[in-house]
N, C-alpha and C. Protein backbone atom coordinates (compact mmCIF):
# COMPACT_ATOMS: atom_id res chain seq x y z
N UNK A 1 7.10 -36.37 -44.70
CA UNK A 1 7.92 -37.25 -43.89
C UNK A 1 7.32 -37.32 -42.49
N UNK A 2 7.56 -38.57 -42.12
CA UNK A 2 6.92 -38.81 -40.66
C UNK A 2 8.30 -38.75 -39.21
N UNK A 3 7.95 -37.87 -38.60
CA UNK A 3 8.78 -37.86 -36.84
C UNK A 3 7.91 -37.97 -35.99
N UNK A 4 8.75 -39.16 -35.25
CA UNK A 4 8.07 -38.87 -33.50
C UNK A 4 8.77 -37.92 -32.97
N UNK A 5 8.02 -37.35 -32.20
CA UNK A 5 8.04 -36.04 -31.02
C UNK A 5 7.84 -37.04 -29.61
N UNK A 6 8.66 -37.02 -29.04
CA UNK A 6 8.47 -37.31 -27.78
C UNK A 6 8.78 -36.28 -26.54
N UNK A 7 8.02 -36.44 -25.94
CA UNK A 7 7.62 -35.21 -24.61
C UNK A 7 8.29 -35.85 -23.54
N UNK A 8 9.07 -35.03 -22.89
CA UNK A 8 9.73 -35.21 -21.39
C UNK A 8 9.37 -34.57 -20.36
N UNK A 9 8.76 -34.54 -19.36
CA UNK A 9 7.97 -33.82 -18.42
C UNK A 9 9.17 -33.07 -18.05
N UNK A 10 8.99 -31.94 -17.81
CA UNK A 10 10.02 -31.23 -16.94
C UNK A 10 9.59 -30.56 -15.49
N UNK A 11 8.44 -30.35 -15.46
CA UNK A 11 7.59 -30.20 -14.40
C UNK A 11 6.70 -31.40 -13.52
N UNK A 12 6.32 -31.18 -12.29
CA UNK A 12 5.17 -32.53 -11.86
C UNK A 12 4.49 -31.77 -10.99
N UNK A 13 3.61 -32.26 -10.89
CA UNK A 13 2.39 -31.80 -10.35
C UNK A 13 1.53 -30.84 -11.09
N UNK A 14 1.63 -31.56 -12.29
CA UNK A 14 1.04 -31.14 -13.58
C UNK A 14 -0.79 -31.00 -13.42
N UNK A 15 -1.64 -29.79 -13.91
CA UNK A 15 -2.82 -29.68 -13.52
C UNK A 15 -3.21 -30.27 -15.04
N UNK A 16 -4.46 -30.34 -15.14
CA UNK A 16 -5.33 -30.34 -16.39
C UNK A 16 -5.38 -29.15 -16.86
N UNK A 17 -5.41 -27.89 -16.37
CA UNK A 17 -6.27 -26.20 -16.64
C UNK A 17 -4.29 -26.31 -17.39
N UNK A 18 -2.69 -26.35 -16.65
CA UNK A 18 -1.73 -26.19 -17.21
C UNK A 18 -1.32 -27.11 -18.77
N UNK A 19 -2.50 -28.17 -18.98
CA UNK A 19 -2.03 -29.50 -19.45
C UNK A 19 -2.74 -28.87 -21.21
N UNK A 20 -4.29 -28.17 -20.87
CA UNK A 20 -5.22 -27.93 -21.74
C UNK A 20 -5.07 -27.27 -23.30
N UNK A 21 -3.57 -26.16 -22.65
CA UNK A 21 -3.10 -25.41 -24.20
C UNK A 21 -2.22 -26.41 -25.00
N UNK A 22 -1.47 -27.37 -24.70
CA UNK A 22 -1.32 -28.43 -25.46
C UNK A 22 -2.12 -29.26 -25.72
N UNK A 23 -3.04 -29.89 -25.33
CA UNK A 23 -4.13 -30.87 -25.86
C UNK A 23 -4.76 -30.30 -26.90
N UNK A 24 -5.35 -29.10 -26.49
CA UNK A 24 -5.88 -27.95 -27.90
C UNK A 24 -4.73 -28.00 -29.32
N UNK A 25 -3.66 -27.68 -29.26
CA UNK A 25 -2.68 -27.72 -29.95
C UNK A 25 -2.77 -29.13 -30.65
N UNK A 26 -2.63 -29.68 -30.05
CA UNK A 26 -2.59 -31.45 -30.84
C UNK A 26 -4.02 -31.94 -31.31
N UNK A 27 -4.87 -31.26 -30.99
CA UNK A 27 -6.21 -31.46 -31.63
C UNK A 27 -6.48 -30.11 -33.21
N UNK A 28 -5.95 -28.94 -32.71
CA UNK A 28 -5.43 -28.60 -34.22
C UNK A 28 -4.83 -29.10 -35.28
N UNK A 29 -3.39 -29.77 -34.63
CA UNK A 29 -3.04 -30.53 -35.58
C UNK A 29 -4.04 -31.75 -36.14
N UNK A 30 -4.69 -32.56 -35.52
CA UNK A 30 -5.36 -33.36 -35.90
C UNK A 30 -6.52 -33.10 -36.55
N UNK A 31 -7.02 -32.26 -36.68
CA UNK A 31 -7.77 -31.74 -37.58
C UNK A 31 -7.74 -31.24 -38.97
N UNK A 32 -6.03 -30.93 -38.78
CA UNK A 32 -5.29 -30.45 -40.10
C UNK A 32 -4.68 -31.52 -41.12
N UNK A 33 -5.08 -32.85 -40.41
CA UNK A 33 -4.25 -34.01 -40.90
C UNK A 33 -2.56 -34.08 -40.96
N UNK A 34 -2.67 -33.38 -39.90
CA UNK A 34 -0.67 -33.29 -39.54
C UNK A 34 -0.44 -34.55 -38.28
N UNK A 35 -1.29 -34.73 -37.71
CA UNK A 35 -1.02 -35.52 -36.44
C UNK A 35 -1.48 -36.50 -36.83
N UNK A 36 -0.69 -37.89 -36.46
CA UNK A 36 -1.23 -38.84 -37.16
C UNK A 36 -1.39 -40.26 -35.51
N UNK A 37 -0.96 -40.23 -34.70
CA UNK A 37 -1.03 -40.76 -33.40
C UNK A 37 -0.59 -39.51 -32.13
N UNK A 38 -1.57 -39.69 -31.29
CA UNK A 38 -0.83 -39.00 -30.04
C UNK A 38 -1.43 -40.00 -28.38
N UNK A 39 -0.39 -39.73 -27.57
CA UNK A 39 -0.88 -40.17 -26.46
C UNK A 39 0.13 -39.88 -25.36
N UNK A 40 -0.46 -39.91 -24.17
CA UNK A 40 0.87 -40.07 -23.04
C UNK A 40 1.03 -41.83 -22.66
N UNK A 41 2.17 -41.49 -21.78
CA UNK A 41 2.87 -42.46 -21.35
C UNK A 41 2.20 -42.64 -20.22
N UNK A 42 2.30 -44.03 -19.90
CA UNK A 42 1.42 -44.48 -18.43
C UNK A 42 2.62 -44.57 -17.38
N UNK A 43 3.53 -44.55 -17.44
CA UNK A 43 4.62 -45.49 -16.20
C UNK A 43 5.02 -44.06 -15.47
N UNK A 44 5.56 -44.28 -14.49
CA UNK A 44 6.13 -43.32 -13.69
C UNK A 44 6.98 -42.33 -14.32
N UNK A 45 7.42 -42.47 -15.32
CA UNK A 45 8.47 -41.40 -15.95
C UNK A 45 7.36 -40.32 -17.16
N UNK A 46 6.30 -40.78 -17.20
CA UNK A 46 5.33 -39.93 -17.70
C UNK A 46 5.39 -39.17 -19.21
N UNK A 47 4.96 -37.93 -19.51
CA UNK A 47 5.39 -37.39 -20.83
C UNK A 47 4.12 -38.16 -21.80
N UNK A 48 4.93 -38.14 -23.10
CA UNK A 48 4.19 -38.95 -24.29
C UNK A 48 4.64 -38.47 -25.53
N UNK A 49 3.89 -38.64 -26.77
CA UNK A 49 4.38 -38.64 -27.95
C UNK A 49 3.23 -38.64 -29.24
N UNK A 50 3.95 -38.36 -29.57
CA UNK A 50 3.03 -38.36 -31.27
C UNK A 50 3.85 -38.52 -32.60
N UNK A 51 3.09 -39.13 -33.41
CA UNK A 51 3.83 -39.43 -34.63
C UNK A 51 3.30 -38.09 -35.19
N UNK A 52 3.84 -37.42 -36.26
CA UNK A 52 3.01 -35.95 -37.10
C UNK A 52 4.18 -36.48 -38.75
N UNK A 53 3.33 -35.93 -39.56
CA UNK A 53 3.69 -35.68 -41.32
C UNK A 53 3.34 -34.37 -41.23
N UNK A 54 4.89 -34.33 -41.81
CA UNK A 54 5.31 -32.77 -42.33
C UNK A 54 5.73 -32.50 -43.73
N UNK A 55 5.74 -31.68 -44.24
CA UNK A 55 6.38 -31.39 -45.41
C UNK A 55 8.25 -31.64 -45.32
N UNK A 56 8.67 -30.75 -44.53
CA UNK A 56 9.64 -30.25 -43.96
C UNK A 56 10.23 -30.54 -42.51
N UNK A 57 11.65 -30.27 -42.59
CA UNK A 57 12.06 -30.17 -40.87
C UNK A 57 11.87 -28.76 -40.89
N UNK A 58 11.90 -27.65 -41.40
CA UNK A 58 11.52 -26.42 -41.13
C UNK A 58 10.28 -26.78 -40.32
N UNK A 59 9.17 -27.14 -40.64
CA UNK A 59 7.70 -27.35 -40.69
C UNK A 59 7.54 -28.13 -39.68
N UNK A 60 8.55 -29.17 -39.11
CA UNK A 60 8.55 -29.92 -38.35
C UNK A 60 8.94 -29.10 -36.50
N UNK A 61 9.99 -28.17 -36.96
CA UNK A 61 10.74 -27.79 -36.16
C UNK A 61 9.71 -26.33 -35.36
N UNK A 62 8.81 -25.93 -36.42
CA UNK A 62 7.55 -24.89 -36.12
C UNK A 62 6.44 -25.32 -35.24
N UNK A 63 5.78 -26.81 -36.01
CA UNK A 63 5.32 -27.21 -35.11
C UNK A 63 6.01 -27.59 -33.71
N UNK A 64 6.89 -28.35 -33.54
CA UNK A 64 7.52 -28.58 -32.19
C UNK A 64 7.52 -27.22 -31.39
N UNK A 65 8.42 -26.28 -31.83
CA UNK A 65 8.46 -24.64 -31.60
C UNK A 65 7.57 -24.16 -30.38
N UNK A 66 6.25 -24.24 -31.18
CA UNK A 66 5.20 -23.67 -31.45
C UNK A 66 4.28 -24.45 -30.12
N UNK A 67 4.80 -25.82 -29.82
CA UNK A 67 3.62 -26.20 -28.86
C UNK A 67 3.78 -25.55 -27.23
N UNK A 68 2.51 -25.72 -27.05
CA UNK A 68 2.47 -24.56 -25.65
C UNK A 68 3.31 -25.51 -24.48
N UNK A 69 3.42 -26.25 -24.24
CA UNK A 69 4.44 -27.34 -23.76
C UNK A 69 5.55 -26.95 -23.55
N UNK A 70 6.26 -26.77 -24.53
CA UNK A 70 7.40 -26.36 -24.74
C UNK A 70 7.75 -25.10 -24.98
N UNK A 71 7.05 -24.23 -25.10
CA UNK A 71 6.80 -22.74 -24.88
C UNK A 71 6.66 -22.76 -23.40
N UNK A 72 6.28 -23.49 -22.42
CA UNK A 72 5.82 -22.53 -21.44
C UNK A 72 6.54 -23.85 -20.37
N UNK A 73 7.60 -24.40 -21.13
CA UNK A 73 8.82 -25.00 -19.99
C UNK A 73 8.10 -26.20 -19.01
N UNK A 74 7.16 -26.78 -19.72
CA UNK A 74 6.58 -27.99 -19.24
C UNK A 74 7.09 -28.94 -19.49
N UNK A 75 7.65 -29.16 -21.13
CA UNK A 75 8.33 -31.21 -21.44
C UNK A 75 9.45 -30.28 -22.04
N UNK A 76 9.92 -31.05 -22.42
CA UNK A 76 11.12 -30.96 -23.44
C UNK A 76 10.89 -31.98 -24.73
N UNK A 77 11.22 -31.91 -25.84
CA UNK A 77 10.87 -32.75 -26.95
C UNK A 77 12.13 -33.35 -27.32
N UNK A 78 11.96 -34.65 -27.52
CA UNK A 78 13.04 -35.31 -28.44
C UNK A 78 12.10 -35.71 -29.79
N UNK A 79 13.12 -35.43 -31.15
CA UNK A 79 12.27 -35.61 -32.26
C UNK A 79 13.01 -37.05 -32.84
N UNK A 80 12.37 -37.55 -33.60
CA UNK A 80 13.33 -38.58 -34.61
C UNK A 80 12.26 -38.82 -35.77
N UNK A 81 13.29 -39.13 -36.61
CA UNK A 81 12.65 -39.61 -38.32
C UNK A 81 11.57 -40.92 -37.94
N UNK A 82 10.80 -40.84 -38.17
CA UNK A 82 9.63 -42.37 -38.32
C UNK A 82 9.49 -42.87 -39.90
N UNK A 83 9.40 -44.32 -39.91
CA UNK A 83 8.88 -44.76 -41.21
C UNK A 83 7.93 -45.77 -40.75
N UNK A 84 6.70 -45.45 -40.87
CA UNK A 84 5.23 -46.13 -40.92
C UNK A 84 5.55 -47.46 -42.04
N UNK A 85 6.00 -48.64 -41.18
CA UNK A 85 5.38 -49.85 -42.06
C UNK A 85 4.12 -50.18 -42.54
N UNK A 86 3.14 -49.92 -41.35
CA UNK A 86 1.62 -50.70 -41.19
C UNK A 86 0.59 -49.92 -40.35
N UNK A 87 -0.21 -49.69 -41.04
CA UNK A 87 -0.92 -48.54 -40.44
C UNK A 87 -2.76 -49.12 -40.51
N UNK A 88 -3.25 -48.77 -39.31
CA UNK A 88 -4.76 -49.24 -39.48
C UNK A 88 -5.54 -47.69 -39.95
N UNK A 89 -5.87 -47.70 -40.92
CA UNK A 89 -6.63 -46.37 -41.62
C UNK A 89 -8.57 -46.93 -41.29
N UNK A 90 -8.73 -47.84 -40.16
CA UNK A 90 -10.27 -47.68 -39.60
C UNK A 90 -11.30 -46.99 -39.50
């Protein structure tokens, strides 16, 4: 099943060196074929999101858990169910 994860900044004046253990994280997943889009948000309210396929909301709820982001009180996540109409597999 597919959820977006969306990221809420909870911090600003966000570095790259604080930003790096999540980017790593989402490039694991993408390697694992769990992450299926990621990106931030451009506008002033900032954050971002990713679509991920999981088995599970257990599985879903580990990964979220689990990202250094949200371990270490940077975003906050909102999750929701996704259903992929149309997808470019390029």
């Amino acid at each position: 099943m597919n959820y977006v994860v969306i990221h809420h900044m909870l911090q600003k004046d966000l570095t790259e060196e604080m930003m790096q253990p999540h980017v790593e994280y989402l490039k694991e997943l993408f390697d694992k074929g769990k992450l299926i889009i990621t990106g931030p948000f451009l506008d002033e309210k900032r954050g971002g999101m990713f679509v991920i396929d999981v088995e599970s909301e257990d599985e879903l709820m580990d990964i979220v858990n689990n990202d250094p982001a949200i371990k270490n009180g940077i975003s906050k996540s909102e999750v929701r169910p996704y259903k992929i109409v149309f997808r470019d597999n390029k």
